[in-house]
PDB file of N, CA and C in Angstrom:
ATOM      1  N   UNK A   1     108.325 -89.357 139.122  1.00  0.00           N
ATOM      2  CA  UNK A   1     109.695 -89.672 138.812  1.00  0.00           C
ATOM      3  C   UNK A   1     110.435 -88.465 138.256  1.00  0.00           C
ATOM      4  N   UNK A   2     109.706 -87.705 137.298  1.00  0.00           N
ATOM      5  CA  UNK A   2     110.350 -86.531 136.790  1.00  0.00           C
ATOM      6  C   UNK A   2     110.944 -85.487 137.732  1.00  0.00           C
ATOM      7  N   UNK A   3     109.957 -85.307 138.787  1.00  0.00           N
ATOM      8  CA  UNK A   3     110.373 -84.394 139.990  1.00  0.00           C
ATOM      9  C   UNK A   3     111.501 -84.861 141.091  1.00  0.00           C
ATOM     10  N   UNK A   4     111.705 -86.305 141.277  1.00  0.00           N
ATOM     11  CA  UNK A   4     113.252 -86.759 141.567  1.00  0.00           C
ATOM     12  C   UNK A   4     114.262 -86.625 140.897  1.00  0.00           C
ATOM     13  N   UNK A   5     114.232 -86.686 139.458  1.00  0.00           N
ATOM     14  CA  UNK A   5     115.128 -86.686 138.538  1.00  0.00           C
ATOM     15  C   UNK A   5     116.008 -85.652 138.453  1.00  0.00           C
ATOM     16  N   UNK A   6     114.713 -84.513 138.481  1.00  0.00           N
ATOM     17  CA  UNK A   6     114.878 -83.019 138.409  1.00  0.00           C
ATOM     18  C   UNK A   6     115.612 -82.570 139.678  1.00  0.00           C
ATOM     19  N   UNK A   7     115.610 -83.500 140.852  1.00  0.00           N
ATOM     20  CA  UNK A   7     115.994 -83.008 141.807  1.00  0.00           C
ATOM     21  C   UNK A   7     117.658 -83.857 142.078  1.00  0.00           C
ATOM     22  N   UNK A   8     117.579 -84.294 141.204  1.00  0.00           N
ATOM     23  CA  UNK A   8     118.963 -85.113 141.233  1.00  0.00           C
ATOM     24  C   UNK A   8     118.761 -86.326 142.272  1.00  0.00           C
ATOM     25  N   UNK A   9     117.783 -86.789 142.571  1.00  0.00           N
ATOM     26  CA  UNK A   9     117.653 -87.943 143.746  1.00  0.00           C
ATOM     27  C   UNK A   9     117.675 -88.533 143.258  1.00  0.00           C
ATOM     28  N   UNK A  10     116.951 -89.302 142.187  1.00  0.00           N
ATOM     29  CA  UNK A  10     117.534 -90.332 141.125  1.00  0.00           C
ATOM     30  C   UNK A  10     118.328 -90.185 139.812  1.00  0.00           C
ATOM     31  N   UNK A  11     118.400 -91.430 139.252  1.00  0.00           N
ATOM     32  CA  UNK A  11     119.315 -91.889 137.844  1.00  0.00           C
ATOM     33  C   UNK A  11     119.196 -92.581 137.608  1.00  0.00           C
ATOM     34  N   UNK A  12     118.602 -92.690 136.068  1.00  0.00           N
ATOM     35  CA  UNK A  12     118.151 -93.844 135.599  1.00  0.00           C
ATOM     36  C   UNK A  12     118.956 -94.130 133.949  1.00  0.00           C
ATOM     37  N   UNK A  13     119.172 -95.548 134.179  1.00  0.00           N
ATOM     38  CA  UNK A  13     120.029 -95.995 133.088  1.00  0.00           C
ATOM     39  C   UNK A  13     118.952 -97.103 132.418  1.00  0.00           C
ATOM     40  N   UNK A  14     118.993 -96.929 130.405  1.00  0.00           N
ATOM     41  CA  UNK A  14     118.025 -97.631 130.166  1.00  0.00           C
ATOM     42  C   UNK A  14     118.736 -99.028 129.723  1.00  0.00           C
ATOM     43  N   UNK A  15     118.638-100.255 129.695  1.00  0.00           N
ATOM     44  CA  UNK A  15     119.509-101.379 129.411  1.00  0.00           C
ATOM     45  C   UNK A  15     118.207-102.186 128.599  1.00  0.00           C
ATOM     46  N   UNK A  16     118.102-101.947 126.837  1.00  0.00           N
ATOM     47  CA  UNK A  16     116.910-102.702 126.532  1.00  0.00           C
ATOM     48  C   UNK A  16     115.949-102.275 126.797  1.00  0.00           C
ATOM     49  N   UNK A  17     114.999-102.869 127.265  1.00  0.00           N
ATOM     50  CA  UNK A  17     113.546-102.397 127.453  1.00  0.00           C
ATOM     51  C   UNK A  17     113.364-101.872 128.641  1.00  0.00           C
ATOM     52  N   UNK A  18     114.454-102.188 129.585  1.00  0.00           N
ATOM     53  CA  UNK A  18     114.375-101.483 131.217  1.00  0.00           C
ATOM     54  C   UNK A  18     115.362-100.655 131.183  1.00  0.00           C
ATOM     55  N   UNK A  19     114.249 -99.725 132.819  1.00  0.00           N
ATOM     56  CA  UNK A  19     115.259 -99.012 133.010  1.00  0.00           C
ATOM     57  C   UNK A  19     115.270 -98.954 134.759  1.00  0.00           C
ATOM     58  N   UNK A  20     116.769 -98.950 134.812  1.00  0.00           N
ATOM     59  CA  UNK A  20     117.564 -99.027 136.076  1.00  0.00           C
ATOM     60  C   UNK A  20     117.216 -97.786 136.959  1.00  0.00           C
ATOM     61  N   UNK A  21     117.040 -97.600 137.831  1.00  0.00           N
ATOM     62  CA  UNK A  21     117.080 -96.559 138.792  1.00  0.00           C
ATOM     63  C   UNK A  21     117.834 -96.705 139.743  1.00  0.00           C
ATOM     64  N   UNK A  22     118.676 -95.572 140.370  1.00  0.00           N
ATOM     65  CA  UNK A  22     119.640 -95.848 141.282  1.00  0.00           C
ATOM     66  C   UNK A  22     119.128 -94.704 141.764  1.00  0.00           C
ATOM     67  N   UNK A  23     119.735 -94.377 143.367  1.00  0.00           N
ATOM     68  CA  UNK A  23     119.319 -93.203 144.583  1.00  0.00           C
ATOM     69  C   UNK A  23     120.651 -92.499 144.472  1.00  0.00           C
ATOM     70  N   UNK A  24     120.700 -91.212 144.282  1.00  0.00           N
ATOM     71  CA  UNK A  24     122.072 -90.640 144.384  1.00  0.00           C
ATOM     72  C   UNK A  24     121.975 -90.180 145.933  1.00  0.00           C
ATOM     73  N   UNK A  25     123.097 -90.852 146.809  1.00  0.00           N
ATOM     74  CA  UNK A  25     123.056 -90.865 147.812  1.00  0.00           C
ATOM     75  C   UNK A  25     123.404 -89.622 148.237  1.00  0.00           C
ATOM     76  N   UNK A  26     124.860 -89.121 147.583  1.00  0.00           N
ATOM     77  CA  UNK A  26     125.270 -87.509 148.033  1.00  0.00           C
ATOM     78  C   UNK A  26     124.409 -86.754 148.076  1.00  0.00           C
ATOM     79  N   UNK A  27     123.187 -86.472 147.189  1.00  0.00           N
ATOM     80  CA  UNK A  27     121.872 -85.454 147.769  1.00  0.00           C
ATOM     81  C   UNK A  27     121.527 -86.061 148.421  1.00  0.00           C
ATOM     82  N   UNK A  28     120.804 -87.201 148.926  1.00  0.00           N
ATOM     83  CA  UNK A  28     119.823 -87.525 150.004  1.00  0.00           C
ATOM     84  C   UNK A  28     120.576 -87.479 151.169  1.00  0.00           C
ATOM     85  N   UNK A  29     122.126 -87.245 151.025  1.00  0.00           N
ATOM     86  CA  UNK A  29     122.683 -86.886 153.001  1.00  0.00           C
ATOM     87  C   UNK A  29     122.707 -85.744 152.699  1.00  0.00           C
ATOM     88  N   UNK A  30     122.837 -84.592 151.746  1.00  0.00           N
ATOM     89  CA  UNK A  30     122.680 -83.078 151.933  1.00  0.00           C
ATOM     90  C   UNK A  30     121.567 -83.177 152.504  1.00  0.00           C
ATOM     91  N   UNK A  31     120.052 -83.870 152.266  1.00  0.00           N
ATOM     92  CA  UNK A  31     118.998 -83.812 152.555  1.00  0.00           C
ATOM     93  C   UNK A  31     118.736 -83.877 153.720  1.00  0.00           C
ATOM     94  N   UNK A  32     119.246 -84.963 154.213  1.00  0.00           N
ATOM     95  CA  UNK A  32     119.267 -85.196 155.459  1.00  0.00           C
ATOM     96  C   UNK A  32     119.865 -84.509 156.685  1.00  0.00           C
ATOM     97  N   UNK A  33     120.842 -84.047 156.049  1.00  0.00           N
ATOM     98  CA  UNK A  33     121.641 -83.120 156.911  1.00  0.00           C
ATOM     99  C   UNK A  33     120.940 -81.843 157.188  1.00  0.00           C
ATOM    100  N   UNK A  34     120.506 -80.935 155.859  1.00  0.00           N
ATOM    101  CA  UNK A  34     119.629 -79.852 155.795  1.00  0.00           C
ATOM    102  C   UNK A  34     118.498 -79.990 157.320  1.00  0.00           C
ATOM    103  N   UNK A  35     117.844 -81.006 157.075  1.00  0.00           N
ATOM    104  CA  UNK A  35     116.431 -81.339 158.106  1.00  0.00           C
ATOM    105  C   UNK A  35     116.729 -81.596 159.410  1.00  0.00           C
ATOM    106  N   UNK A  36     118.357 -82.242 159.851  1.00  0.00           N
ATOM    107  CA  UNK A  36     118.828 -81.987 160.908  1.00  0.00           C
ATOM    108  C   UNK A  36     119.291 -80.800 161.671  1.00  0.00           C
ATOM    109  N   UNK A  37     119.241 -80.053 160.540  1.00  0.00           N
ATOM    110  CA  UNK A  37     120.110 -78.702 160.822  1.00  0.00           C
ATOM    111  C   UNK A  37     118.468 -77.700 161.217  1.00  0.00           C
ATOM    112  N   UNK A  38     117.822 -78.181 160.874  1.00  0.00           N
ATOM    113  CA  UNK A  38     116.342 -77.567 160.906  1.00  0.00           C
ATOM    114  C   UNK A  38     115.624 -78.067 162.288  1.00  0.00           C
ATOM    115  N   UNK A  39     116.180 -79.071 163.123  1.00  0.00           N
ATOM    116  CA  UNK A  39     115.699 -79.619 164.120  1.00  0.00           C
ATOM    117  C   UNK A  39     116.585 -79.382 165.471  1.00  0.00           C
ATOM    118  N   UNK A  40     118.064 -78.882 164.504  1.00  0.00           N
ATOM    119  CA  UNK A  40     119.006 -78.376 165.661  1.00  0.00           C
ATOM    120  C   UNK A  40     119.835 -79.862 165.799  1.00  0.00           C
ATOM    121  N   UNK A  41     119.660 -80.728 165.737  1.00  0.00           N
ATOM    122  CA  UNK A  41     119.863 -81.847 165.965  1.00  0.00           C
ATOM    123  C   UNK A  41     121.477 -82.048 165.967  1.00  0.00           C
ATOM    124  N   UNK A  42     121.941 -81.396 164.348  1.00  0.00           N
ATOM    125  CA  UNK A  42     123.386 -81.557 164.416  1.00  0.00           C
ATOM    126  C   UNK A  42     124.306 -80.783 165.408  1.00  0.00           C
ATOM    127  N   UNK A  43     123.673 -79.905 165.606  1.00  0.00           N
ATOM    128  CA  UNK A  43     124.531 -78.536 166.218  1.00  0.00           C
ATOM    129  C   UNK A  43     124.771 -79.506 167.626  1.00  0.00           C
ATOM    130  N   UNK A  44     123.609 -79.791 168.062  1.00  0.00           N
ATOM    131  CA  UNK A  44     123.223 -80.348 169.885  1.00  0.00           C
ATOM    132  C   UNK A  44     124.433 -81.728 169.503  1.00  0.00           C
ATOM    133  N   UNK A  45     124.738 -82.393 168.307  1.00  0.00           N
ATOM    134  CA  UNK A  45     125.435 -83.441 168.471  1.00  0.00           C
ATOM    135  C   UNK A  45     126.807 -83.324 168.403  1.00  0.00           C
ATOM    136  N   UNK A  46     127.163 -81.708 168.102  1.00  0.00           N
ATOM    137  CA  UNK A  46     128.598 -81.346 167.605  1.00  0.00           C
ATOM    138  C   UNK A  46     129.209 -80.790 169.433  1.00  0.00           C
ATOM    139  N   UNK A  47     128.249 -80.432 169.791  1.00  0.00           N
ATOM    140  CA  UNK A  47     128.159 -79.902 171.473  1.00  0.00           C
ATOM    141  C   UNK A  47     128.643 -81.226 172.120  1.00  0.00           C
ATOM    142  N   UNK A  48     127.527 -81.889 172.223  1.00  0.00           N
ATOM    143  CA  UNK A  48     127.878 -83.124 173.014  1.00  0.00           C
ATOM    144  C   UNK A  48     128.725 -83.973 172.467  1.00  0.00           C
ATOM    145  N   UNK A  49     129.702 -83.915 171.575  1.00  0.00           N
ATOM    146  CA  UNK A  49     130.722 -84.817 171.254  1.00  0.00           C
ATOM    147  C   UNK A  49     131.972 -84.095 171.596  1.00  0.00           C
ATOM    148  N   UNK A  50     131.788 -82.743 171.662  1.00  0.00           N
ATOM    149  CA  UNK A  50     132.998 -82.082 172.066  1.00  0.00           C
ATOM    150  C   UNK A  50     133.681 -82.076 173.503  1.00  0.00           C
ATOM    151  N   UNK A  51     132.464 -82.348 174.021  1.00  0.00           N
ATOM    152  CA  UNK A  51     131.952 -82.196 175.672  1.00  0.00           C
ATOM    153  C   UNK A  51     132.489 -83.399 176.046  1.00  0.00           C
ATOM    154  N   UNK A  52     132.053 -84.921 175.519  1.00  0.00           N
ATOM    155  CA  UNK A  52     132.815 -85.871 175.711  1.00  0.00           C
ATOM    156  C   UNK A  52     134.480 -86.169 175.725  1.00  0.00           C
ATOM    157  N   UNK A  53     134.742 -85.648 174.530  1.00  0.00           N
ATOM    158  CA  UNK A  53     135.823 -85.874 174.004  1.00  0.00           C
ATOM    159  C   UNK A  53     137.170 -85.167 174.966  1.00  0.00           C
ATOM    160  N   UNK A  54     136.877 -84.344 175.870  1.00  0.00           N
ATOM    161  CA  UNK A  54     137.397 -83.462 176.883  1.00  0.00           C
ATOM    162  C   UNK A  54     138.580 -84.715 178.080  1.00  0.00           C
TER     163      UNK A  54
END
């Protein structure tokens, strides 16, 4: 958990004896985006939408 935290992927709020965890979504689509960009994936989808759009 510490190493999400640290990474800003989670947030945790304590209410009482629990505690809440939420996913910070804005990093996990940098994330996602990063690994697309690593597979080419986005580039090939920015091509073929342009190509359509003609």
């Amino acid at each position: 958990m510490s190493v999400l935290k640290k990474a800003d992927l989670i947030r945790d709020e304590r209410h009482g004896k629990y505690i809440v965890y939420t996913l910070n979504t804005s990093v996990l689509e940098e994330v996602i985006l990063w690994m697309q960009d690593l597979k080419g994936e986005r580039y090939e989808r920015q091509v073929v939408s342009k190509r359509t759009s003609r």
